[in-house]
C-alpha atoms as a PDB file:
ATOM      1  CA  UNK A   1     117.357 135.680  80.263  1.00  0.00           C
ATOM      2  CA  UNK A   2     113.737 136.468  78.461  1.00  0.00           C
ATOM      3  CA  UNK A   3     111.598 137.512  81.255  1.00  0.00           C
ATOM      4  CA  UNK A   4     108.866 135.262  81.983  1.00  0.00           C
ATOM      5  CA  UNK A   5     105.852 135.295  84.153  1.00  0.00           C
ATOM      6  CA  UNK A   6     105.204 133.154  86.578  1.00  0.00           C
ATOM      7  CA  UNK A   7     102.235 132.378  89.298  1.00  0.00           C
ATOM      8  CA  UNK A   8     103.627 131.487  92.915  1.00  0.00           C
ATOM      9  CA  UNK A   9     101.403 129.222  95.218  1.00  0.00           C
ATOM     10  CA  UNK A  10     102.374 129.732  98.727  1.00  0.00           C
ATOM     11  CA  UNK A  11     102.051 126.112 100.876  1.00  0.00           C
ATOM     12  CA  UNK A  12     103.989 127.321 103.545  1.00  0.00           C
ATOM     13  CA  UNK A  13     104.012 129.273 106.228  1.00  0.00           C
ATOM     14  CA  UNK A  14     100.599 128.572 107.041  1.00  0.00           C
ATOM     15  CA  UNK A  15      99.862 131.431 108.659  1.00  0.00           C
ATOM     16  CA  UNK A  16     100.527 133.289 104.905  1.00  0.00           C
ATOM     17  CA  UNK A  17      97.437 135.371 104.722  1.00  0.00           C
ATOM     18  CA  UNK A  18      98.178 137.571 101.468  1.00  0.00           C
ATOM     19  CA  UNK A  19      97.877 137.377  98.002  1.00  0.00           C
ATOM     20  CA  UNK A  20      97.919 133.492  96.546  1.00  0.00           C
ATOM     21  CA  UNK A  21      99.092 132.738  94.147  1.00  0.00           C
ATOM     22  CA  UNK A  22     101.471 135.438  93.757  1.00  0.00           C
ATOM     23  CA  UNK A  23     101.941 136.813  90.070  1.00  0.00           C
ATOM     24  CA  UNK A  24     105.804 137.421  89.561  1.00  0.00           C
ATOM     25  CA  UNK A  25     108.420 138.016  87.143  1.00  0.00           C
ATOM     26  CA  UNK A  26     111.559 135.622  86.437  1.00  0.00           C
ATOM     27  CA  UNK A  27     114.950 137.492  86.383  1.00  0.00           C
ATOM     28  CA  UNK A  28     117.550 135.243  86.170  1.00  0.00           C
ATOM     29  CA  UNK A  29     119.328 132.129  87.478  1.00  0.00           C
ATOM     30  CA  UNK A  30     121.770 132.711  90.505  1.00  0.00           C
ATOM     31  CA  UNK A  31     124.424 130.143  91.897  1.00  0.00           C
ATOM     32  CA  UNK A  32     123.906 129.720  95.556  1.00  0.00           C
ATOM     33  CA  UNK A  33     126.414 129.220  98.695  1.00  0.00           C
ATOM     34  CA  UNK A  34     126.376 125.252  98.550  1.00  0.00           C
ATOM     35  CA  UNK A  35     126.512 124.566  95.009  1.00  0.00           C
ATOM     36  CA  UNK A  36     122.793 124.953  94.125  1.00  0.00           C
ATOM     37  CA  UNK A  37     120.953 127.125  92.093  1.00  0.00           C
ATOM     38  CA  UNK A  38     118.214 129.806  92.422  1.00  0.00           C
ATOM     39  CA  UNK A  39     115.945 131.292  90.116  1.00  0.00           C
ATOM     40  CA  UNK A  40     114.985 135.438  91.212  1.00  0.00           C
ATOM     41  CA  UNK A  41     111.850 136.769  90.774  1.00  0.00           C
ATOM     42  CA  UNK A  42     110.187 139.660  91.476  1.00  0.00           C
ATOM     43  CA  UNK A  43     106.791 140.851  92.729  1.00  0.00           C
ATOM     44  CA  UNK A  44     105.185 142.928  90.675  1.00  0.00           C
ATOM     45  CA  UNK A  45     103.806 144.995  94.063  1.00  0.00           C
ATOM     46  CA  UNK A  46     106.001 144.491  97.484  1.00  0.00           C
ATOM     47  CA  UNK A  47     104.804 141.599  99.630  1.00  0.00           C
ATOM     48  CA  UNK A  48     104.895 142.762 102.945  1.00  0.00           C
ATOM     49  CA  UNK A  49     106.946 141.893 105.846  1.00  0.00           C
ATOM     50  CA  UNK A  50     106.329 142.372 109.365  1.00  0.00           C
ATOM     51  CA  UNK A  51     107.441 146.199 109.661  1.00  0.00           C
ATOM     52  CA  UNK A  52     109.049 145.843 105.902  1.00  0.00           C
ATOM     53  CA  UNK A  53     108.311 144.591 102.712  1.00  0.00           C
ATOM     54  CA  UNK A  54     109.845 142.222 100.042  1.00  0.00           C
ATOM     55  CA  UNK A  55     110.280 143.076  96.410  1.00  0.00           C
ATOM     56  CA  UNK A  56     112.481 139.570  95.061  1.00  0.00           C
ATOM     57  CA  UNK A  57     111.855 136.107  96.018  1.00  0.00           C
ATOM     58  CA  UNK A  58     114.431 132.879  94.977  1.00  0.00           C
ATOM     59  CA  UNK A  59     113.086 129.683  95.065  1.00  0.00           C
ATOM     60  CA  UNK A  60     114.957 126.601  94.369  1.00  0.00           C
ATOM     61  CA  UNK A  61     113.636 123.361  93.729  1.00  0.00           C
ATOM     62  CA  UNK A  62     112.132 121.699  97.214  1.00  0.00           C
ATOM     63  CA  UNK A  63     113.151 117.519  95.868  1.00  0.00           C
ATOM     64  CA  UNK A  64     116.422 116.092  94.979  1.00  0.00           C
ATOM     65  CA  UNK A  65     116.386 115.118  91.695  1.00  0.00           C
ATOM     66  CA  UNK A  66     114.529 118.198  90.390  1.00  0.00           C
ATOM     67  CA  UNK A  67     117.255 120.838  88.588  1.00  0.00           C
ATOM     68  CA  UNK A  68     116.434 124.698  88.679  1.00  0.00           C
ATOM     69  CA  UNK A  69     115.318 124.437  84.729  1.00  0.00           C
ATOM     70  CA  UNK A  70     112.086 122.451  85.701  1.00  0.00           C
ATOM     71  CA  UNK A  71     111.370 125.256  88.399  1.00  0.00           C
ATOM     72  CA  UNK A  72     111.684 127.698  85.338  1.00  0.00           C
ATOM     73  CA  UNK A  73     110.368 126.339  82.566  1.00  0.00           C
ATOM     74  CA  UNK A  74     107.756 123.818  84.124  1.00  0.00           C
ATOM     75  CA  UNK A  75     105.482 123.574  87.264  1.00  0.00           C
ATOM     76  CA  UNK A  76     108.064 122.435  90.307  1.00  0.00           C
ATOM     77  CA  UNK A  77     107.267 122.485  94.012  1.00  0.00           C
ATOM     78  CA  UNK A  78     109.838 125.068  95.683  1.00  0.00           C
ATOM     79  CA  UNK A  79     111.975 125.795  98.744  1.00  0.00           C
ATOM     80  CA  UNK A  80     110.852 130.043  98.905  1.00  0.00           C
ATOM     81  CA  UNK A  81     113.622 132.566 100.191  1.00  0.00           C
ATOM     82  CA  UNK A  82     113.341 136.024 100.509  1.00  0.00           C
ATOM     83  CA  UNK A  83     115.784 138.491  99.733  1.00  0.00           C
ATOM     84  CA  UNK A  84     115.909 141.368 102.529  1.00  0.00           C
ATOM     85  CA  UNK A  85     114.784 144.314 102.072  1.00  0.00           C
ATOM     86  CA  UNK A  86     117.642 147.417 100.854  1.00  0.00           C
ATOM     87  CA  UNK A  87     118.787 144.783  98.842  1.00  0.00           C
ATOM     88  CA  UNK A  88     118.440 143.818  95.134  1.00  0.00           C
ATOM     89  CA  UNK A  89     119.962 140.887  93.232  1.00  0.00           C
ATOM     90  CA  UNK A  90     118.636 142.045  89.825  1.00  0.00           C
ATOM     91  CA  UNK A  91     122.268 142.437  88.692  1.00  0.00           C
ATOM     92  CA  UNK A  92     124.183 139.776  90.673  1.00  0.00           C
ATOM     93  CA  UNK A  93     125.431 136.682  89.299  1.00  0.00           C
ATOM     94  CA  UNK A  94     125.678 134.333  93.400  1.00  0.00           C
ATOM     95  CA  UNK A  95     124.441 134.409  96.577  1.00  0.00           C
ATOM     96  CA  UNK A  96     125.959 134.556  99.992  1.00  0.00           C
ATOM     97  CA  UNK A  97     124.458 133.389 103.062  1.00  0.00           C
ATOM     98  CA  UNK A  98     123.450 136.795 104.337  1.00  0.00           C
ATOM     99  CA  UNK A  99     120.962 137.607 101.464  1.00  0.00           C
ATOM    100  CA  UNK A 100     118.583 134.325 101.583  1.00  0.00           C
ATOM    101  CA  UNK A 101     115.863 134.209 104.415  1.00  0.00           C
ATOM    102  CA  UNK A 102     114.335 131.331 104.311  1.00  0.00           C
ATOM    103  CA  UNK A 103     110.528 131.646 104.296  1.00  0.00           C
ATOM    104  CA  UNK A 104     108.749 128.497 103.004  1.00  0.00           C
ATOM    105  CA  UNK A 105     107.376 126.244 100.402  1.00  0.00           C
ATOM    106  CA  UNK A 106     104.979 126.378  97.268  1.00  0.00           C
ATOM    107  CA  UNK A 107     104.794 126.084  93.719  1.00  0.00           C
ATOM    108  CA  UNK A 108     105.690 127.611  90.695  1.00  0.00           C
ATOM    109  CA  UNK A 109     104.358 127.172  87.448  1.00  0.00           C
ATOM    110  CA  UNK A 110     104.501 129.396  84.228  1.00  0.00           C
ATOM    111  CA  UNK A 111     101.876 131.916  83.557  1.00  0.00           C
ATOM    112  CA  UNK A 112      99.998 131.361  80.287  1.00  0.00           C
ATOM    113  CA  UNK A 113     100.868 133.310  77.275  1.00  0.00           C
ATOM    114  CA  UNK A 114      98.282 136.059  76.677  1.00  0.00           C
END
């Protein structure tokens, strides 16, 4: 997949106090434990964590209806997951239940080209 930029708004959790919106990179498109879709990105610096930090997100689109293209080629509001720390999905092609924390709700939307 061409990497692509992207700018994260964080809606959810409210009590979010960090960067917004977060500037991150798309990796790829993985298949997910009940038949849906997620699109990885990364953070270009960790986002921290309680007593960790969090270097990939996954968001998959938040409405039915809306397919995981729109959330990577278009502007798409988003369910947000993170993926726990020790762990890195750069090179997987699914997801199991154990490596998706859920974590909110925003929106993504591509960052323009230079």
């Amino acid at each position: 997949m061409m990497q692509q930029q992207h700018f994260l708004e964080i809606y959810e959790p409210y009590e979010y106090e960090g960067q917004n919106p977060l500037v991150m990179d798309g990796v790829a498109i993985l298949a997910g434990p009940l038949r849906n879709h997620y699109y990885l990105l990364e953070l270009e610096s960790p986002l921290p964590n309680g007593q960790n930090s969090v270097q990939q997100l996954l968001v998959s689109p938040r409405y039915n209806g809306d397919k995981i293209d729109r959330a990577v080629s278009s502007t798409c509001t988003v369910n947000i997951a993170r993926v726990p720390q020790g762990t890195d999905l750069t090179t997987a092609s699914s997801l199991g239940y154990d490596e998706i924390e859920r974590w909110g709700v925003g929106k993504i939307s591509l960052q323009p080209a230079p």
